[in-house]
N, C-alpha and C. Protein backbone atom coordinates (compact mmCIF):
# COMPACT_ATOMS: atom_id res chain seq x y z
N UNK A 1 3.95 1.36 -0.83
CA UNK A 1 2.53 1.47 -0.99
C UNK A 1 1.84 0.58 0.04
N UNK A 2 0.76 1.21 0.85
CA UNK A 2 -0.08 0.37 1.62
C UNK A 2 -1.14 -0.75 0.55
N UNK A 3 -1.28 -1.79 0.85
CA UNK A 3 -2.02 -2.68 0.42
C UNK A 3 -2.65 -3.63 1.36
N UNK A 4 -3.29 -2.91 2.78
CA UNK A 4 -4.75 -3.11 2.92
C UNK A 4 -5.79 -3.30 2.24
N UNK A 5 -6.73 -4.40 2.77
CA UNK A 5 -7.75 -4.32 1.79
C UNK A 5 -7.47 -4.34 0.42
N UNK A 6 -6.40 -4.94 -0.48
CA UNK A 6 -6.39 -4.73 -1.46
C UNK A 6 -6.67 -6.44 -2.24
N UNK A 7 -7.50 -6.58 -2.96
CA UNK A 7 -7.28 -8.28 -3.74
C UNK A 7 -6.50 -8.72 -4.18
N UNK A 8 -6.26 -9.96 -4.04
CA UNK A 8 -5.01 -10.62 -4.89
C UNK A 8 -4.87 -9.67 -6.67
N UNK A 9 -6.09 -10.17 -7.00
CA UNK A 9 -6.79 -9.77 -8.14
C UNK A 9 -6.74 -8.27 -8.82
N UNK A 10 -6.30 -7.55 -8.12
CA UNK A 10 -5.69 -6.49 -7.93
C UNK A 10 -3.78 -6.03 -8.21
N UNK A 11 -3.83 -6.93 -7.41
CA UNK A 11 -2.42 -6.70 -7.49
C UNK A 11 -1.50 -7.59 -8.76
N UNK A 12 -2.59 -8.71 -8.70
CA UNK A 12 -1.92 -9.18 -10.30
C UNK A 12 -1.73 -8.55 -11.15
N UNK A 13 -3.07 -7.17 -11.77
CA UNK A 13 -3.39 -6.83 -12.59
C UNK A 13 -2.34 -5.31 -12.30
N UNK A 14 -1.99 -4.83 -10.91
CA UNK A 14 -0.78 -4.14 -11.14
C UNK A 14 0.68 -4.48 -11.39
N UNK A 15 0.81 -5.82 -11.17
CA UNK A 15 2.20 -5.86 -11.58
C UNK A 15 2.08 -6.44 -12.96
N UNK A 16 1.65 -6.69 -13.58
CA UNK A 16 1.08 -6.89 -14.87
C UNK A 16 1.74 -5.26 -16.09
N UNK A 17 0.83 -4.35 -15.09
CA UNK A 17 0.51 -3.46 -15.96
C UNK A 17 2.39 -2.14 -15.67
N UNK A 18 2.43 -2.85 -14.00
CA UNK A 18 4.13 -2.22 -13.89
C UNK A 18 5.18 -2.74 -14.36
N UNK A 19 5.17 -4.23 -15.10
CA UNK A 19 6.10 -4.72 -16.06
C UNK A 19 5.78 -3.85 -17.15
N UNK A 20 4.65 -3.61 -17.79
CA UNK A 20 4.67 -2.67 -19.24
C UNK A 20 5.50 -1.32 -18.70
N UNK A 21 6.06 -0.95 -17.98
CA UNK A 21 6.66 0.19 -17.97
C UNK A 21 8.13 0.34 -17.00
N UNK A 22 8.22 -0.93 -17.25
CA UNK A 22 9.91 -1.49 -16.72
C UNK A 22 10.15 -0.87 -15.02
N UNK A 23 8.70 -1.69 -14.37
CA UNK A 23 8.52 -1.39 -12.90
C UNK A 23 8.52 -2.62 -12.36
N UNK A 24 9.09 -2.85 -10.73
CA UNK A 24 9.10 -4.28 -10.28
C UNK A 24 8.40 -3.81 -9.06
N UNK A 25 6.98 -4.53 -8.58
CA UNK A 25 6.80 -4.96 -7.31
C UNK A 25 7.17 -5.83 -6.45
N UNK A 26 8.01 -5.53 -5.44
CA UNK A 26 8.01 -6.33 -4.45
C UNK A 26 7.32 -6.32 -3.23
N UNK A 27 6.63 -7.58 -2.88
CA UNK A 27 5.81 -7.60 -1.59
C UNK A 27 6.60 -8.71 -0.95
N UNK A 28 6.87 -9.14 0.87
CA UNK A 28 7.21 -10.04 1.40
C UNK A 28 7.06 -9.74 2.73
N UNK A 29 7.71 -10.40 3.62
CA UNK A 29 7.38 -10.62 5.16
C UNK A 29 8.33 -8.53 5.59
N UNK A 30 7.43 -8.08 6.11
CA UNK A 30 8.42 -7.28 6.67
C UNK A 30 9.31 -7.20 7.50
N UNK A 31 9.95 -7.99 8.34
CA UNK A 31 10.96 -8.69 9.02
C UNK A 31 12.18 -8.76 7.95
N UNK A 32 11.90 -9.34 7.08
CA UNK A 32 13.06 -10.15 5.64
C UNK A 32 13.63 -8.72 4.91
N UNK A 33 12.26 -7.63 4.96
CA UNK A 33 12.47 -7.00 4.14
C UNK A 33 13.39 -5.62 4.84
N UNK A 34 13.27 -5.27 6.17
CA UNK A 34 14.19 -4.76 7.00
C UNK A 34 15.17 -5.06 7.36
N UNK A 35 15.16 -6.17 7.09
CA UNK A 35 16.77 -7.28 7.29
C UNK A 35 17.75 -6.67 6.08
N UNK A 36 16.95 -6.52 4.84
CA UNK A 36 17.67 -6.77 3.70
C UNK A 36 18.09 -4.66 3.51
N UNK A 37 17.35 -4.24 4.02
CA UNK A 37 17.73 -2.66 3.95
C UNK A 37 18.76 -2.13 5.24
N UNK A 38 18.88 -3.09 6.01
CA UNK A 38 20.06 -2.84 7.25
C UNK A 38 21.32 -3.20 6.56
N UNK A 39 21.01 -4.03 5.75
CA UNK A 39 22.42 -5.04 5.21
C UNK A 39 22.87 -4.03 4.25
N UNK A 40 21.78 -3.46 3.51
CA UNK A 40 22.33 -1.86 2.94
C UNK A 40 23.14 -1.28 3.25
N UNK A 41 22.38 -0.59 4.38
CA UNK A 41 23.27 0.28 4.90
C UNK A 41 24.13 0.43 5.80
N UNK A 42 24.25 -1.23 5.88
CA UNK A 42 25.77 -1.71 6.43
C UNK A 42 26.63 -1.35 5.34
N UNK A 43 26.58 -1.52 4.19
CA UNK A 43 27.27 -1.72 3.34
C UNK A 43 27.28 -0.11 2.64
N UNK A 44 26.29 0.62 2.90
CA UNK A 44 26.47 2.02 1.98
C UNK A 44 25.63 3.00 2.70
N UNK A 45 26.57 3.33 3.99
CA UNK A 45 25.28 4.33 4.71
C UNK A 45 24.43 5.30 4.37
N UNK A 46 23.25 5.27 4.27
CA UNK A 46 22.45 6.13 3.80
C UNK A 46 21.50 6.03 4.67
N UNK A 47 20.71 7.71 4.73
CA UNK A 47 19.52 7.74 5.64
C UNK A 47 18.27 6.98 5.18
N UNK A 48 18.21 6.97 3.85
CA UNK A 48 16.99 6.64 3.60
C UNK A 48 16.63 5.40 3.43
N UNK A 49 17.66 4.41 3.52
CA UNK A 49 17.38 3.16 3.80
C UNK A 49 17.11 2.88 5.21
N UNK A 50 17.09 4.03 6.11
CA UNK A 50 16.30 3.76 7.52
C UNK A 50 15.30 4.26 7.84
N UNK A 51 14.51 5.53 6.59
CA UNK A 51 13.21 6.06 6.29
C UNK A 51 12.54 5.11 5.63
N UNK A 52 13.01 4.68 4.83
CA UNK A 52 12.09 3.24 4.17
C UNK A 52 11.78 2.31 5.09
N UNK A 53 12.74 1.40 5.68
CA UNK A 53 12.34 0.77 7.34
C UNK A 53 11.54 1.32 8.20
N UNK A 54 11.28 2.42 8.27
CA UNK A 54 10.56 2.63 9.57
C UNK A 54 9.02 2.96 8.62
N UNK A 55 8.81 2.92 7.27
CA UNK A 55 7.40 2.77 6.92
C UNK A 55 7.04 1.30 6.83
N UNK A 56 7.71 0.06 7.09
CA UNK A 56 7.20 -0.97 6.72
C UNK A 56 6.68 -1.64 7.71
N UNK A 57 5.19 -1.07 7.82
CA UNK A 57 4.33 -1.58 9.07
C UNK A 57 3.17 -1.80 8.00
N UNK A 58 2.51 -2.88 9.28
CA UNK A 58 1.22 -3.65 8.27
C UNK A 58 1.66 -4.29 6.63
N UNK A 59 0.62 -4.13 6.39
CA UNK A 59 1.09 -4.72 4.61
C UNK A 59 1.11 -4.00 3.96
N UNK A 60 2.21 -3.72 3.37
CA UNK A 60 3.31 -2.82 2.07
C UNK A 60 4.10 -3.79 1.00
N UNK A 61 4.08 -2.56 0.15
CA UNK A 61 4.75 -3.23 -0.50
C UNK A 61 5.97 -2.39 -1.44
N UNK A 62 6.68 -2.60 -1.81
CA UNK A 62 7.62 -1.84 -2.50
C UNK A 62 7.46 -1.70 -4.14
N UNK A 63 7.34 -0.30 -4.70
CA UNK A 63 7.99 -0.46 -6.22
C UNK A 63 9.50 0.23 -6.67
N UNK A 64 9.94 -0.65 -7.61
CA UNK A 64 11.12 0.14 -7.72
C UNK A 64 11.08 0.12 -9.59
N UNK A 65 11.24 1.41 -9.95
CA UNK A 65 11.58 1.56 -11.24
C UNK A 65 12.53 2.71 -11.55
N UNK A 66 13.09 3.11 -12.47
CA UNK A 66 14.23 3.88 -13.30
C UNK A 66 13.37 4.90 -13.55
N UNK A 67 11.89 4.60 -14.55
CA UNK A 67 11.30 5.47 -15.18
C UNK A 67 10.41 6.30 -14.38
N UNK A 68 8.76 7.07 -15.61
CA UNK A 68 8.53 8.53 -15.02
C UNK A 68 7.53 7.67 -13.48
N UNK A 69 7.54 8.78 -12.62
CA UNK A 69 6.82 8.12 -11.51
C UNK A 69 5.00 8.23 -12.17
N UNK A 70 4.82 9.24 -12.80
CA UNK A 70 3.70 9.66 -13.14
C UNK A 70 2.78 8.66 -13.95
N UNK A 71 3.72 7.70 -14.44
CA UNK A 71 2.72 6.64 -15.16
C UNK A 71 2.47 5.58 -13.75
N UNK A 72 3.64 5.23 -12.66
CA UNK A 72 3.21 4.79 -11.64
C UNK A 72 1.92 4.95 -11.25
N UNK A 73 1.94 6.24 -10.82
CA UNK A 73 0.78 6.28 -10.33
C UNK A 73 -0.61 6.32 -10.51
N UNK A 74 -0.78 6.64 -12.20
CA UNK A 74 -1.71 6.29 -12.93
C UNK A 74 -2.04 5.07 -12.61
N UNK A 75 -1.11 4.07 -12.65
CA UNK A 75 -1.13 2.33 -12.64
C UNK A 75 -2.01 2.33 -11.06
N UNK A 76 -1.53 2.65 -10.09
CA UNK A 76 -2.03 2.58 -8.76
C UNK A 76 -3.04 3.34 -8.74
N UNK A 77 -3.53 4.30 -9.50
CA UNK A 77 -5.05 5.21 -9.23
C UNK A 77 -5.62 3.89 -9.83
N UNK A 78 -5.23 3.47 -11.25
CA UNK A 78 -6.89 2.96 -11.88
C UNK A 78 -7.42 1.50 -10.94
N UNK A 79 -6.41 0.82 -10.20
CA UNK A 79 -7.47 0.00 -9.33
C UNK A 79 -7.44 0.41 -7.92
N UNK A 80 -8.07 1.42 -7.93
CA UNK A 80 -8.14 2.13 -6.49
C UNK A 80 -9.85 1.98 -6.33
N UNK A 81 -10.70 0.80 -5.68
CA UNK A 81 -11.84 0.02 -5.88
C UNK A 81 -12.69 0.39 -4.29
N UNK A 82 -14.12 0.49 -4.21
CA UNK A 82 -14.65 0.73 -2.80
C UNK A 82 -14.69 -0.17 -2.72
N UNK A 83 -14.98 -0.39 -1.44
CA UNK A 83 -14.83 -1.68 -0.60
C UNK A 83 -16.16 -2.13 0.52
N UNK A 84 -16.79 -2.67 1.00
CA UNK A 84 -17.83 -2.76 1.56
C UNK A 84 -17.06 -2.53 3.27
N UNK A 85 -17.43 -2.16 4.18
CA UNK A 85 -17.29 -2.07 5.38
C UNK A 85 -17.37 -3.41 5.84
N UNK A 86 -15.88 -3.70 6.63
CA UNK A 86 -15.85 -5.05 7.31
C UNK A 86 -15.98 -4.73 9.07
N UNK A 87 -16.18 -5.90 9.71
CA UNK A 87 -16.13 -6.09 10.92
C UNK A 87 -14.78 -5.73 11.62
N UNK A 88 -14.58 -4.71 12.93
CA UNK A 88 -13.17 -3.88 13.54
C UNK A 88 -12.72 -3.15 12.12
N UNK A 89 -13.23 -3.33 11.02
CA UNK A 89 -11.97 -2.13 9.85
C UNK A 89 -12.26 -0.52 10.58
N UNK A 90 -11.16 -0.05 10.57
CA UNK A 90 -11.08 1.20 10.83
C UNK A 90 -11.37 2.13 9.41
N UNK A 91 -12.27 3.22 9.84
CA UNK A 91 -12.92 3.99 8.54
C UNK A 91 -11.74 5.04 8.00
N UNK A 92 -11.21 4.90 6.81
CA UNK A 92 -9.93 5.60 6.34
C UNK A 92 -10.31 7.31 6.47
N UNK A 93 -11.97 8.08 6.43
CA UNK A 93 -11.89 9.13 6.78
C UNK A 93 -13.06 9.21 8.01
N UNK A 94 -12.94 10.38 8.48
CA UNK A 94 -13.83 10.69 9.52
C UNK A 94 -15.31 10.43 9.20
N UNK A 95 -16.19 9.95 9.98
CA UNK A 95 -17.61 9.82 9.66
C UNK A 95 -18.69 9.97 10.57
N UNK A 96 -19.21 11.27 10.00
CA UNK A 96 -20.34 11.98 11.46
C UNK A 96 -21.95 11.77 11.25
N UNK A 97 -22.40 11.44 11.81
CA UNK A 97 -24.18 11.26 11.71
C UNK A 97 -24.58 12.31 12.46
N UNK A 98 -25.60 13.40 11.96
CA UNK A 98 -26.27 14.32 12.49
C UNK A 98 -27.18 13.65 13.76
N UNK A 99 -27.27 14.85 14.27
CA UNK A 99 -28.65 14.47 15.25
C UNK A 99 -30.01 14.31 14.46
N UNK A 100 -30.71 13.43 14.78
CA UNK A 100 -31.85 13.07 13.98
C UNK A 100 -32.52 11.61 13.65
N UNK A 101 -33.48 11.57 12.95
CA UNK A 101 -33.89 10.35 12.73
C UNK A 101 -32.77 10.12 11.50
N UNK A 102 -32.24 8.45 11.96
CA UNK A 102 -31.63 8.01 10.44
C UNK A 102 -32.33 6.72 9.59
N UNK A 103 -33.62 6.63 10.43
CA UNK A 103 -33.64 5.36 9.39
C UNK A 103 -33.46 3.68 9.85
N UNK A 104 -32.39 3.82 11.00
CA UNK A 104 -32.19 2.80 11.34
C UNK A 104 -32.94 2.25 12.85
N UNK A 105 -32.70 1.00 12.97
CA UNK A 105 -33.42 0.84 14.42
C UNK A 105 -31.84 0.48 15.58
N UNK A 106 -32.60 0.59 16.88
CA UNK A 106 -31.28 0.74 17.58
C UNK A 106 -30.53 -0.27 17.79
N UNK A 107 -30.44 -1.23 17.59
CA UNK A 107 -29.61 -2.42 17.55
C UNK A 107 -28.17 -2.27 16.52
């Protein structure tokens, strides 16, 4: 899971709510955490411990559980929060202004 932009405050309140359903988050340096999925599949070759590596860019984080994914993701919709526009953030969808007056002045 990407966790950009996401609050501490946030993520407490998901691993909180992914212990009630026998789920573990792990977040850490991604360096440590590619280290530890090579050592995998030193040990038990599999592809997808080198599909998981090659998503761990920026800040991620891992869940791992046994059970249904579907309550997962319930857990990850309900603090899915807007966010105010920061300074360089890149806009997650496209955003077009008509030709026209908007309101604003040109600065």
């Amino acid at each position: 899971m990407n966790v950009d932009n996401v609050t501490s405050k946030q993520i407490c309140i998901m691993r909180k709510a992914l212990r009630a359903v026998n789920a573990v988050m792990v977040m850490g340096k991604n360096t440590l955490l590619k280290c530890a999925l090579a050592e995998l599949n030193d040990s038990k070759p599999n592809d997808r411990y080198v599909k998981i590596s090659q998503q761990l860019v920026l800040n991620t984080g891992l869940i791992f559980t046994n059970g249904d994914l579907t309550e997962i993701k319930a857990i990850l919709d309900s603090q899915v929060r807007e966010a105010p526009a920061r300074i360089g953030a890149i806009a997650p969808a496209d955003v077009t202004i008509p030709a026209g007056p908007t309101g604003l002045d040109p600065k």
